[in-house]
C-alpha atoms as a PDB file:
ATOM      1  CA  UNK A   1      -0.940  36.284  -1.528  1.00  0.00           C
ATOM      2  CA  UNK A   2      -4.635  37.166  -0.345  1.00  0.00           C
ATOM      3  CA  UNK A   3      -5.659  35.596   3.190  1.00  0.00           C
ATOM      4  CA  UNK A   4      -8.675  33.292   1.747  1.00  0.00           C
ATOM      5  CA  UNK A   5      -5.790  31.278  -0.436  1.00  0.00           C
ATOM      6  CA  UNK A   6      -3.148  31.265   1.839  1.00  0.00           C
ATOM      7  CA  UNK A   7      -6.027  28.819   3.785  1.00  0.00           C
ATOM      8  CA  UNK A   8      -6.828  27.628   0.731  1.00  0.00           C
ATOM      9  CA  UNK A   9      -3.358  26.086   0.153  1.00  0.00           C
ATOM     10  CA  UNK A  10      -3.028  25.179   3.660  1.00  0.00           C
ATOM     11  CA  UNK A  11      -6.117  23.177   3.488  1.00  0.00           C
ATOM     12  CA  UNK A  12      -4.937  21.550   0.500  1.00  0.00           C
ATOM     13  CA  UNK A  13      -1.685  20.608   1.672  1.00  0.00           C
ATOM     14  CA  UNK A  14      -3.152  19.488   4.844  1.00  0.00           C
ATOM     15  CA  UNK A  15      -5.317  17.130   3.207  1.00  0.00           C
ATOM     16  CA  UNK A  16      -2.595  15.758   1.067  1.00  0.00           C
ATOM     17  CA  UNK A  17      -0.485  15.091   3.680  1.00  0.00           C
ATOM     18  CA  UNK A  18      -2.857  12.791   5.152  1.00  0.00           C
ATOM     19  CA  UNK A  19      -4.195  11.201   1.793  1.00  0.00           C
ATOM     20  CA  UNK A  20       0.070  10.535   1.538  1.00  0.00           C
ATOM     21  CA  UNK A  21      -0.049   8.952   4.873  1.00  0.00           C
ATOM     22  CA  UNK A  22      -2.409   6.104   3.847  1.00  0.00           C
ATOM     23  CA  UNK A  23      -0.942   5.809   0.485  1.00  0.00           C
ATOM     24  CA  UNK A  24       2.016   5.301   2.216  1.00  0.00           C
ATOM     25  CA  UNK A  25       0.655   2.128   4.191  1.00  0.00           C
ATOM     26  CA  UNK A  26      -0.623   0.593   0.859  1.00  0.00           C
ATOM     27  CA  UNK A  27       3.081   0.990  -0.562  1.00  0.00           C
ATOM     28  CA  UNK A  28       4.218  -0.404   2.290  1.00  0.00           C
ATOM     29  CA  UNK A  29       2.915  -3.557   0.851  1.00  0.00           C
ATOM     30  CA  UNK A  30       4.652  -3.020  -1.920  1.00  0.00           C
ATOM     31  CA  UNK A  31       8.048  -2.696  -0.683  1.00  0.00           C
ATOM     32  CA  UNK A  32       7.508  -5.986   1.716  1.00  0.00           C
ATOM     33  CA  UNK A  33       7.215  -7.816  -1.037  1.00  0.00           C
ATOM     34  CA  UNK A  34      10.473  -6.090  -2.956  1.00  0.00           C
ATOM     35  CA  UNK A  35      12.379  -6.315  -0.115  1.00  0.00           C
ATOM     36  CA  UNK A  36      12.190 -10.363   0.834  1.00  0.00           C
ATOM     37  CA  UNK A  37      11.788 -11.364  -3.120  1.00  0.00           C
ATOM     38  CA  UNK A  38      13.353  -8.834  -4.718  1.00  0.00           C
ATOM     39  CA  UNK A  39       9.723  -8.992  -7.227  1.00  0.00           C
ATOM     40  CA  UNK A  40       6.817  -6.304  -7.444  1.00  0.00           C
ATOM     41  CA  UNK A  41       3.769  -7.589  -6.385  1.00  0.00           C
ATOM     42  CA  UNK A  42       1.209  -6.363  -8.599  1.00  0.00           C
ATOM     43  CA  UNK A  43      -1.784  -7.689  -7.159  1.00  0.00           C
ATOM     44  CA  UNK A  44      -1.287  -6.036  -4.169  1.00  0.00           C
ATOM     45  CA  UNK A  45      -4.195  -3.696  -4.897  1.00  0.00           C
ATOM     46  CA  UNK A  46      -6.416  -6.350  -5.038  1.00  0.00           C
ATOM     47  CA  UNK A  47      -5.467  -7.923  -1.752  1.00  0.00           C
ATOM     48  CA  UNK A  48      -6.314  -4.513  -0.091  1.00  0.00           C
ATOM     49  CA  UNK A  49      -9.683  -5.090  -1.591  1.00  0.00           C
ATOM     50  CA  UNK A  50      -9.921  -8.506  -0.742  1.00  0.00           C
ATOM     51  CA  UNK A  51      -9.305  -7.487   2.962  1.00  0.00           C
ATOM     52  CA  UNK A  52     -11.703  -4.642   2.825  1.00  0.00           C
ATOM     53  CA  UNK A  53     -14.632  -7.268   1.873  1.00  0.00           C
ATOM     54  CA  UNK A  54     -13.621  -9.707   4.251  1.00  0.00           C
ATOM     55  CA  UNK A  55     -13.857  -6.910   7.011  1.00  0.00           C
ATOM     56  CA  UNK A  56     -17.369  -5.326   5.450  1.00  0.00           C
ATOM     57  CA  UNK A  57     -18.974  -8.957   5.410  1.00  0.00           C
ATOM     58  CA  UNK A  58     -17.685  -9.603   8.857  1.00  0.00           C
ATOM     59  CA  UNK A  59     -19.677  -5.934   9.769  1.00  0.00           C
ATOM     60  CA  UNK A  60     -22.739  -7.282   8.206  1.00  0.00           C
ATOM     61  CA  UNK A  61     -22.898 -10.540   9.855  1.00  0.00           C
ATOM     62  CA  UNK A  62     -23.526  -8.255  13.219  1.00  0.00           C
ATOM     63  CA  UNK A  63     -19.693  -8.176  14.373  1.00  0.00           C
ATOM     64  CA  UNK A  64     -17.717  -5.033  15.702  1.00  0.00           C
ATOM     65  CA  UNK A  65     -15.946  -3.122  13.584  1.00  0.00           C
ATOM     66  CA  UNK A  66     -12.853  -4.531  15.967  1.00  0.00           C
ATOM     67  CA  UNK A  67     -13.537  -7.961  15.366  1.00  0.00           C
ATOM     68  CA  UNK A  68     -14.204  -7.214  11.998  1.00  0.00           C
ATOM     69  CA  UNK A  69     -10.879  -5.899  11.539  1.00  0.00           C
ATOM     70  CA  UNK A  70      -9.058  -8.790  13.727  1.00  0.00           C
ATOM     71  CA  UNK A  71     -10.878 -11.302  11.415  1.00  0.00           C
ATOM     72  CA  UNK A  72      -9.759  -9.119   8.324  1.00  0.00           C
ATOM     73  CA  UNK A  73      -6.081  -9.209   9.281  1.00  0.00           C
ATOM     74  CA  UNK A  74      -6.267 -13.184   9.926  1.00  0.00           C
ATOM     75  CA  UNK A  75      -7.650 -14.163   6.468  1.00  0.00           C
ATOM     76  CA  UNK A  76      -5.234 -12.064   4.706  1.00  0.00           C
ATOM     77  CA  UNK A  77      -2.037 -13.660   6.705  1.00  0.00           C
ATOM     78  CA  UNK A  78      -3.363 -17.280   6.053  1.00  0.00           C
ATOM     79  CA  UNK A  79      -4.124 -16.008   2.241  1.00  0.00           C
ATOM     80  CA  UNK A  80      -0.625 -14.968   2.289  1.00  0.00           C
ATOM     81  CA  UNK A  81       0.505 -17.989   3.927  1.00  0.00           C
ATOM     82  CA  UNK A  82      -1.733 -20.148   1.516  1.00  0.00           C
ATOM     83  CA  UNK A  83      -0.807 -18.423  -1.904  1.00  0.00           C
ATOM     84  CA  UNK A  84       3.181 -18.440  -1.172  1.00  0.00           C
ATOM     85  CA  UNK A  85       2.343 -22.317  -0.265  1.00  0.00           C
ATOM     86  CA  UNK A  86       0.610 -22.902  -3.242  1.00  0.00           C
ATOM     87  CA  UNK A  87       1.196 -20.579  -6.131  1.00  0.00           C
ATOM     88  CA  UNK A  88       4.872 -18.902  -5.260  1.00  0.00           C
ATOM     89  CA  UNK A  89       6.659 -21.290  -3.221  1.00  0.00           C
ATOM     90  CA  UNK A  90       7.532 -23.465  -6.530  1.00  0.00           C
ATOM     91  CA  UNK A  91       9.139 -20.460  -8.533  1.00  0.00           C
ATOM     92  CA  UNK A  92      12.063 -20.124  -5.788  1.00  0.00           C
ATOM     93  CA  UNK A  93      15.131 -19.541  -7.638  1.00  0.00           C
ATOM     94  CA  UNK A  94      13.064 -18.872 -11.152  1.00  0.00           C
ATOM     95  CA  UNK A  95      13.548 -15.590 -12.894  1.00  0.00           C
ATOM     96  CA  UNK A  96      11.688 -12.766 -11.162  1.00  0.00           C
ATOM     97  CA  UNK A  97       9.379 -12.346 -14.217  1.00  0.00           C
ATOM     98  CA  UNK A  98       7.897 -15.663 -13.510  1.00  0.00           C
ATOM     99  CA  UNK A  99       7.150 -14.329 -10.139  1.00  0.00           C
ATOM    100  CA  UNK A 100       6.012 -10.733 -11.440  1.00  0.00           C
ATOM    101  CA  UNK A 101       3.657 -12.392 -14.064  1.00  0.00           C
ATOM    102  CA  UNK A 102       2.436 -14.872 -11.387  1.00  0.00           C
ATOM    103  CA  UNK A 103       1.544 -11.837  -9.119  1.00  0.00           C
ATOM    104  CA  UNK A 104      -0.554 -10.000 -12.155  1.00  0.00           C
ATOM    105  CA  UNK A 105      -2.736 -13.218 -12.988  1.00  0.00           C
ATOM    106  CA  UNK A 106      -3.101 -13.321  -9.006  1.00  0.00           C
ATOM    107  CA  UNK A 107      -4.642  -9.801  -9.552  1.00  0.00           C
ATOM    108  CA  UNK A 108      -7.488 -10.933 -11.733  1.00  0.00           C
ATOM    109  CA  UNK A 109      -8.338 -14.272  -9.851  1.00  0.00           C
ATOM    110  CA  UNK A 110      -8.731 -12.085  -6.701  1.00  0.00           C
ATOM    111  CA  UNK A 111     -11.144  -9.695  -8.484  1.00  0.00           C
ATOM    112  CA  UNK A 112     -13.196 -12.272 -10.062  1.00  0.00           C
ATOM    113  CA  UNK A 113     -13.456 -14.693  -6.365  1.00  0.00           C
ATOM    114  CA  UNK A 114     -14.414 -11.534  -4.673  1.00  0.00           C
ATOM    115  CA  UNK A 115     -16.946 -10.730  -6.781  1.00  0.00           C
ATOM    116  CA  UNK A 116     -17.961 -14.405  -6.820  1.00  0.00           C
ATOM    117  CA  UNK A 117     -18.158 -14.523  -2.892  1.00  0.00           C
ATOM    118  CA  UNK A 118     -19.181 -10.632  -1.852  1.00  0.00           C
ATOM    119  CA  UNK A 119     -21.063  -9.682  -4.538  1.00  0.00           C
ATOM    120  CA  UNK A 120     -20.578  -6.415  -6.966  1.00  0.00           C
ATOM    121  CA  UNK A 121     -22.344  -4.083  -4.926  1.00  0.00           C
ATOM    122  CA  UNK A 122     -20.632  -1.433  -2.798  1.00  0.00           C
ATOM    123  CA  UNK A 123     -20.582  -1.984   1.244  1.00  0.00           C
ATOM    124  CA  UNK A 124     -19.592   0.291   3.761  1.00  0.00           C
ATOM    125  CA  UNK A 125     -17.124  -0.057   6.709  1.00  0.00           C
ATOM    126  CA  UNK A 126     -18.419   1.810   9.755  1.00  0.00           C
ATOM    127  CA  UNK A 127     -15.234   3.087  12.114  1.00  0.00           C
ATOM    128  CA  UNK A 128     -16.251   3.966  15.643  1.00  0.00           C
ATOM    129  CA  UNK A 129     -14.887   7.147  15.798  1.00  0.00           C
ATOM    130  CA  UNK A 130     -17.657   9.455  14.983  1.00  0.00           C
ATOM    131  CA  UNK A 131     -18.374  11.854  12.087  1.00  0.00           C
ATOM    132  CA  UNK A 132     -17.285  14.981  13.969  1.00  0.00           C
ATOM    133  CA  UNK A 133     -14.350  16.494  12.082  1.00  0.00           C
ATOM    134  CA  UNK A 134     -11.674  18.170  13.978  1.00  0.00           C
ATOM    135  CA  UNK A 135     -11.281  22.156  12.488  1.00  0.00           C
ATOM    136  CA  UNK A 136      -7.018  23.261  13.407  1.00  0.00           C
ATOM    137  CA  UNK A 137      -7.663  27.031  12.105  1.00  0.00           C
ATOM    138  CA  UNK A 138      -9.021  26.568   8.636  1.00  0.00           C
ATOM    139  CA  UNK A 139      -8.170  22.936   8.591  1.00  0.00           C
ATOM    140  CA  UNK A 140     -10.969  20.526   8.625  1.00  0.00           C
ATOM    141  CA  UNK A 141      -9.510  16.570   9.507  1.00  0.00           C
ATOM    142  CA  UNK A 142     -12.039  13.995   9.129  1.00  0.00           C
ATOM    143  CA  UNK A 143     -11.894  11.828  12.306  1.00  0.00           C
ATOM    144  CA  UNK A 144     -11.386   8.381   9.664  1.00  0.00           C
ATOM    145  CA  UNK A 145      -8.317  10.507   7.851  1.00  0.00           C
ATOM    146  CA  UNK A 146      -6.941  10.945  11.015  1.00  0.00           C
ATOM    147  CA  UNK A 147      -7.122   7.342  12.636  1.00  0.00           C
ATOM    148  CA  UNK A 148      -5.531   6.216   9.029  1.00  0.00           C
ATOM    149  CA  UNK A 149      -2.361   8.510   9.249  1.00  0.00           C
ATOM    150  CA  UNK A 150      -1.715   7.346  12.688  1.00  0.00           C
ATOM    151  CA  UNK A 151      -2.266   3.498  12.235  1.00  0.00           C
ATOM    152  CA  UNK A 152       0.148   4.541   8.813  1.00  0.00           C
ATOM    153  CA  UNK A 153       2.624   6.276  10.832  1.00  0.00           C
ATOM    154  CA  UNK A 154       2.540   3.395  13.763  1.00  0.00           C
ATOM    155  CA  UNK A 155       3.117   0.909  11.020  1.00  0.00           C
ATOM    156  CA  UNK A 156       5.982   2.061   9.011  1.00  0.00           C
ATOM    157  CA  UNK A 157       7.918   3.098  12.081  1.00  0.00           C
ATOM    158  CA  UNK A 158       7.481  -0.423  13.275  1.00  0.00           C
ATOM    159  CA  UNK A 159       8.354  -2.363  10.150  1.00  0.00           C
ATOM    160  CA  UNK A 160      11.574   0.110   9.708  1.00  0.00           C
ATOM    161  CA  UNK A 161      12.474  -1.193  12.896  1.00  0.00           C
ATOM    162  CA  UNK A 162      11.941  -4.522  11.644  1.00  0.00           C
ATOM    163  CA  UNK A 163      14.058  -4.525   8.564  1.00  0.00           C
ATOM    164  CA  UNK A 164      17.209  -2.537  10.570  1.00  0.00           C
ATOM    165  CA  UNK A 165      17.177  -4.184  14.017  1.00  0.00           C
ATOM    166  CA  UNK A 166      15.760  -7.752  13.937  1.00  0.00           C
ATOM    167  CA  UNK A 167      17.517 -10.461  12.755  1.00  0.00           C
ATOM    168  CA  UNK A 168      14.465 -11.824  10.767  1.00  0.00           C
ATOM    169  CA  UNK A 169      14.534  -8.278   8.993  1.00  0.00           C
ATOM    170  CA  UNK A 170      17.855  -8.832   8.109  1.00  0.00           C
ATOM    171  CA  UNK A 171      17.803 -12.097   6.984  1.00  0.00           C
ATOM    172  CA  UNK A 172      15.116 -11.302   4.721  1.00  0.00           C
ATOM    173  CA  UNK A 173      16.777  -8.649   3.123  1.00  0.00           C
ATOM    174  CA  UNK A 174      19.528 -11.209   2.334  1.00  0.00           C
ATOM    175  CA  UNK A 175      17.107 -13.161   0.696  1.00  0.00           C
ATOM    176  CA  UNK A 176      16.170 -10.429  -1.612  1.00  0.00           C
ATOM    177  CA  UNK A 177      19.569  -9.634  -2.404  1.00  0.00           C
ATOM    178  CA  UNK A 178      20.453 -13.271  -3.809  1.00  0.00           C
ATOM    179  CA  UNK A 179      18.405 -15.978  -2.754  1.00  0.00           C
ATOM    180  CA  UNK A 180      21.180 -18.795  -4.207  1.00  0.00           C
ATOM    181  CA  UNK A 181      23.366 -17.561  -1.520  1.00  0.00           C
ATOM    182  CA  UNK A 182      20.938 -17.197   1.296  1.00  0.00           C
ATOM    183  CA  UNK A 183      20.439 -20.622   0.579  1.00  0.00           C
ATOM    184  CA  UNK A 184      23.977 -21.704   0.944  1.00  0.00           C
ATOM    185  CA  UNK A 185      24.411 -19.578   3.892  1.00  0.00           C
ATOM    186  CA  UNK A 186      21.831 -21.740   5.884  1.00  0.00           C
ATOM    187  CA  UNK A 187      18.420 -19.341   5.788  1.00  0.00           C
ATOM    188  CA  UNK A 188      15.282 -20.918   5.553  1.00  0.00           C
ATOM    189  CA  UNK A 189      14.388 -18.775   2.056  1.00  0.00           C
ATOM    190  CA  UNK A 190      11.010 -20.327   1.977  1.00  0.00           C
ATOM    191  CA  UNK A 191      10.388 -19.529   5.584  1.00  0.00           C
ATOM    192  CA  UNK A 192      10.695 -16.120   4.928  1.00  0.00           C
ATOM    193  CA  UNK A 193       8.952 -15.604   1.807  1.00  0.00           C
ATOM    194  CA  UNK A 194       6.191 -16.885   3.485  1.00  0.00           C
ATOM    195  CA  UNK A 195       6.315 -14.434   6.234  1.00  0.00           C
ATOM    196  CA  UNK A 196       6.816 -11.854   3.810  1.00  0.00           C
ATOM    197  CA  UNK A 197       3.266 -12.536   2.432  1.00  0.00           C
ATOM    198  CA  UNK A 198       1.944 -12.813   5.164  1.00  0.00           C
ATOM    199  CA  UNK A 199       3.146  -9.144   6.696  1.00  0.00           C
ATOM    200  CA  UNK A 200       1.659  -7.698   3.025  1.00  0.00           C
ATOM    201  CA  UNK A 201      -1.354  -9.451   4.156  1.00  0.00           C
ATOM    202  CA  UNK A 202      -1.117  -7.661   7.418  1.00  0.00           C
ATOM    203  CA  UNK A 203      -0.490  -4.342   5.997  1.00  0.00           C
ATOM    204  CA  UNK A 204      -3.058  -4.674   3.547  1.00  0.00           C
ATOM    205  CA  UNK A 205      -6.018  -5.708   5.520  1.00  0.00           C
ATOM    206  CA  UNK A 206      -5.175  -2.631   7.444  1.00  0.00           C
ATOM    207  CA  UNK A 207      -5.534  -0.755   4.022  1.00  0.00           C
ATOM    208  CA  UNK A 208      -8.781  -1.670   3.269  1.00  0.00           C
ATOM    209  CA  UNK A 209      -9.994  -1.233   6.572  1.00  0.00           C
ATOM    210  CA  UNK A 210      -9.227   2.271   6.318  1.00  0.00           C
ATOM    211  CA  UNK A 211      -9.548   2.655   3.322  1.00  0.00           C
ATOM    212  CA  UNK A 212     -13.065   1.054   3.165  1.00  0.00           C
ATOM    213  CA  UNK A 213     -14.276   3.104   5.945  1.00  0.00           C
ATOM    214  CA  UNK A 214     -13.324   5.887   4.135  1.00  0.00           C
ATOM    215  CA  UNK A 215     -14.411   5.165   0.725  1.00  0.00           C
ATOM    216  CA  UNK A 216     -16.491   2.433   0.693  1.00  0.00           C
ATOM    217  CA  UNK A 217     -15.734  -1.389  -0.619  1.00  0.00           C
ATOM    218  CA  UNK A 218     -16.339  -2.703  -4.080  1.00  0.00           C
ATOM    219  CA  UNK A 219     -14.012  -4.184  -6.945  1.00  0.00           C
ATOM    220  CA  UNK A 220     -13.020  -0.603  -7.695  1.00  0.00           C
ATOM    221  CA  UNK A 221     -10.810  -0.191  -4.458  1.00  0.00           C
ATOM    222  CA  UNK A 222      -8.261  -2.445  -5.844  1.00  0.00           C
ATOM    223  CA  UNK A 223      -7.657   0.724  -8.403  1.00  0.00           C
ATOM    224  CA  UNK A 224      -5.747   2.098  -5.122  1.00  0.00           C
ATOM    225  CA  UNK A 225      -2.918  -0.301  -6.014  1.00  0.00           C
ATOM    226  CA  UNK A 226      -2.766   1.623  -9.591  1.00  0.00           C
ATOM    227  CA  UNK A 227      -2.539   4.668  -7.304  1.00  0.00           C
ATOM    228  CA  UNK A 228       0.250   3.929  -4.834  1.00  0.00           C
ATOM    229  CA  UNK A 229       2.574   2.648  -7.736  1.00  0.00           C
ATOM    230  CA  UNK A 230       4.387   6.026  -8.130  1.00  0.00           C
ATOM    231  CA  UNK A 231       4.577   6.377  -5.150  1.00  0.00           C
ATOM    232  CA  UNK A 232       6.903   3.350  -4.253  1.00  0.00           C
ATOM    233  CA  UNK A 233       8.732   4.186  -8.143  1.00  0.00           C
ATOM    234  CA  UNK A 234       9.336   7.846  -6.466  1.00  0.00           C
ATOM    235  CA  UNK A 235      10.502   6.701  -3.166  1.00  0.00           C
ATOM    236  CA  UNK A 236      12.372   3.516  -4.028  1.00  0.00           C
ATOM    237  CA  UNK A 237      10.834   0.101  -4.678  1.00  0.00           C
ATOM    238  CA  UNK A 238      13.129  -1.321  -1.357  1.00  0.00           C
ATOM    239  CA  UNK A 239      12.981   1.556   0.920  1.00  0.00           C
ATOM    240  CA  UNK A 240      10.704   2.221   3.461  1.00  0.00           C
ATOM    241  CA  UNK A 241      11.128   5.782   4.076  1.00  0.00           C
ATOM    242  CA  UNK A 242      11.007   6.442   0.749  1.00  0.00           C
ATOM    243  CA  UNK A 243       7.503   4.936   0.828  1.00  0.00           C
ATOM    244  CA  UNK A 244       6.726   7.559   3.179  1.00  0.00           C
ATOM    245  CA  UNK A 245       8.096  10.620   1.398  1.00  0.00           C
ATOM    246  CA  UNK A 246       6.772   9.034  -1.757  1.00  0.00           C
ATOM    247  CA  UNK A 247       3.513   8.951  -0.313  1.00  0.00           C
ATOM    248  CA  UNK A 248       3.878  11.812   1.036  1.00  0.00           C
ATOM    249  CA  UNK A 249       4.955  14.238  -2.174  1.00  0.00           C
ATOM    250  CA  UNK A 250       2.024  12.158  -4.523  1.00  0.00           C
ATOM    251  CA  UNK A 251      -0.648  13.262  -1.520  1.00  0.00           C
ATOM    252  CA  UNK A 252       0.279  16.765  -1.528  1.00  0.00           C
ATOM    253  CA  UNK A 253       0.796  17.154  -5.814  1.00  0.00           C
ATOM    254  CA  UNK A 254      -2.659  15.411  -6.320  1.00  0.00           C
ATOM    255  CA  UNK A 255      -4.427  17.942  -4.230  1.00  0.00           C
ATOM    256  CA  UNK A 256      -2.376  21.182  -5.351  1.00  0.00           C
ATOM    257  CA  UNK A 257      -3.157  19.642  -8.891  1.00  0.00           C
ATOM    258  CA  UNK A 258      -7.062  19.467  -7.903  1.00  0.00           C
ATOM    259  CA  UNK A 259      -7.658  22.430  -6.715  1.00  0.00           C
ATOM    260  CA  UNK A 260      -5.346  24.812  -8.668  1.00  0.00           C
ATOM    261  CA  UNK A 261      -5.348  22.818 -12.268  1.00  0.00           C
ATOM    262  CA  UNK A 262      -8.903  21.513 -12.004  1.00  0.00           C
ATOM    263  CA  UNK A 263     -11.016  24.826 -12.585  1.00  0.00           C
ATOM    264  CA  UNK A 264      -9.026  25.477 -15.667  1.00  0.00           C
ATOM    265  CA  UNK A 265      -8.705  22.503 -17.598  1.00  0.00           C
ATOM    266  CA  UNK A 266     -12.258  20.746 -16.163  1.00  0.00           C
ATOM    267  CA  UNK A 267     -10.955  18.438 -13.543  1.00  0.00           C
ATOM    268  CA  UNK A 268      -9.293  14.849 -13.645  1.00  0.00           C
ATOM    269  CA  UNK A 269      -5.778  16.310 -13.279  1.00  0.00           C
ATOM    270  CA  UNK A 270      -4.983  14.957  -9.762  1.00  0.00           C
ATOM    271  CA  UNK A 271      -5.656  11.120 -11.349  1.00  0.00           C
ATOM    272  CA  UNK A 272      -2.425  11.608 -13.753  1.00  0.00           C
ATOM    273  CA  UNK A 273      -0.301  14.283 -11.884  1.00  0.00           C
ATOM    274  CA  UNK A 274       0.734  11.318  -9.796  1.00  0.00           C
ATOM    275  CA  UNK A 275       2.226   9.432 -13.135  1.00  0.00           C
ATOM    276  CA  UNK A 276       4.008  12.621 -14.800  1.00  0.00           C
ATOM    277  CA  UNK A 277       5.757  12.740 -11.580  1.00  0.00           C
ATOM    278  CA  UNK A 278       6.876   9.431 -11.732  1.00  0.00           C
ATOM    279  CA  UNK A 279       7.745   9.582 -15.445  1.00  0.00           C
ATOM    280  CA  UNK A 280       9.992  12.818 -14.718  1.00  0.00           C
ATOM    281  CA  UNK A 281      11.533  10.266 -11.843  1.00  0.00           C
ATOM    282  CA  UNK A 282      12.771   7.756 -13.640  1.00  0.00           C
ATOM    283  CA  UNK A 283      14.042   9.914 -15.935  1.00  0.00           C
ATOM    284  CA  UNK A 284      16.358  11.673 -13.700  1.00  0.00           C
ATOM    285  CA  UNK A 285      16.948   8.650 -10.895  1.00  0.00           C
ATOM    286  CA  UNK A 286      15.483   5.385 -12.142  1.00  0.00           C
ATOM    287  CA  UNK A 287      16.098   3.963  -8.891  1.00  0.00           C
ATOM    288  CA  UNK A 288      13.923   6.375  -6.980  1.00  0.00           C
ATOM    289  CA  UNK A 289      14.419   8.800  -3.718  1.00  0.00           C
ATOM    290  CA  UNK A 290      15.371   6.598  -1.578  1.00  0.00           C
ATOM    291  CA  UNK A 291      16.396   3.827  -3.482  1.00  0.00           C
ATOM    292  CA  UNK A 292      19.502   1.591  -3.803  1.00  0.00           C
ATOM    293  CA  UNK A 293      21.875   1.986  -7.071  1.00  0.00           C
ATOM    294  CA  UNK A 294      22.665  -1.380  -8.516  1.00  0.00           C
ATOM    295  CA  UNK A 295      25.610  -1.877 -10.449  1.00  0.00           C
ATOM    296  CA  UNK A 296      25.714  -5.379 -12.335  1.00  0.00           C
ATOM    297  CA  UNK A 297      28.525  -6.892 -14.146  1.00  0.00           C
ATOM    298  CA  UNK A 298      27.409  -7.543 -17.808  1.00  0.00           C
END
């Protein structure tokens, strides 16, 4: 293989591993959720856009981008706190559909009060870290790319910890496994479904920090929600390191896909290269990478 592509594909793969890095963080979200309800949370793209205009409006009213940020992460963890109060709390012990269906009208209401309150227009998110990129060989790393893979790595490293080692980990993976007998074993099941929407909150405030700075914020970023989802169906709805891999695999196949498909067939390819993968998944391992095999007596 000629020089000029062998950079070519390192480039590519570069940038995919760090696109999979902050997919990864949004999925996180994702598998919070799974793992203390045992339900998908489909709004959860629209709570990383809710957190991105929360942050942008904070910018605009003259604050730092810190601040900004700080203030992001506490409105989504008393949004979390307020919607499991208000809208979740009463289906404990309902099917998990009710909850699932719950979580998709929560999707639109979100969209429709952020447009309401920020407006439809598309605001930026200015990180303090410069525009200079950093060049490793032929490898150019944008300075906000690389700030969002580490606060992604930092993250899921500290909620794995969380979920093996602490006993509030633990206890809300009990929940998620049968919340009847969490119950009778003495946990607090509401307790923790709380705090389990309130660490998506955390996670996903992050998100559209980095995200926003990156992209910009409008109604459009909650699309990135769309985009994660095979990557938690490749690595396993209830594992976190499969949220990483997953992330990991859709980064790099989206750019391969861009920028060996695209000149042949137009471009587009690395917006459904993400889903064929998953399709191909859950025909061979329904369950995912990384995820745990349920067998259920009929």
């Amino acid at each position: 293989m000629p020089e000029f592509e062998w950079q070519f594909t390192l480039v590519l793969l570069t940038n995919g591993v760090m696109i999979g890095l902050m997919y990864a963080l949004i999925a996180l979200g994702f598998v919070l959720i799974y793992k203390a309800t045992d339900a998908i949370n489909f709004a959860q793209g629209e709570f990383v856009m809710f957190a991105g205009f929360i942050a942008a409006a904070a910018a605009l009213a003259g604050l730092s981008f810190w601040v900004s940020a700080a203030i992001a992460i506490a409105g989504m963890v008393a949004l979390g706190f307020g919607l499991e109060r208000i809208v979740l709390r009463p289906l404990i012990g309902r099917p998990v559909i009710a909850v699932v269906m719950a979580t998709i009208g929560l999707a639109a209401v979100l969209r429709g009060v952020a447009v309401l309150a920020f407006g439809a227009g598309t605001k930026a998110i200015v990180m303090p870290v410069g525009d200079t990129p950093l060049f490793v060989g032929p490898v150019m790393l944008p300075p906000v790319q690389l700030v969002g893979a580490g606060v992604s790595i930092l993250f899921l490293a500290g909620f794995t910890w969380f979920f093996l080692k602490s006993r509030t980990g633990v206890a809300m993976r009990a929940v998620a496994d049968n919340q009847q007998v969490a119950m009778a074993m003495g946990i607090n099941v509401r307790r923790y479904f709380a705090l389990a929407w309130a660490m998506a909150g955390v996670v996903s405030a992050l998100g559209g920090v980095v995200w926003g700075a990156m992209l910009g914020i409008d109604n459009q970023l909650a699309l990135v929600g769309l985009k994660v989802f095979p990557v938690v169906i490749l690595g396993g709805l209830d594992s976190i390191a499969g949220a990483v891999v997953g992330g990991l695999i859709v980064g790099v196949v989206e750019n391969l896909a861009a920028g060996y498909l695209d000149p042949y067939v137009g471009g587009g390819t690395k917006d459904f290269a993400p889903y064929v993968l998953m399709i191909l998944v859950l025909m061979i391992r329904p369950e995912g990478i990384f995820g745990r095999r349920r067998i259920e007596r009929v």
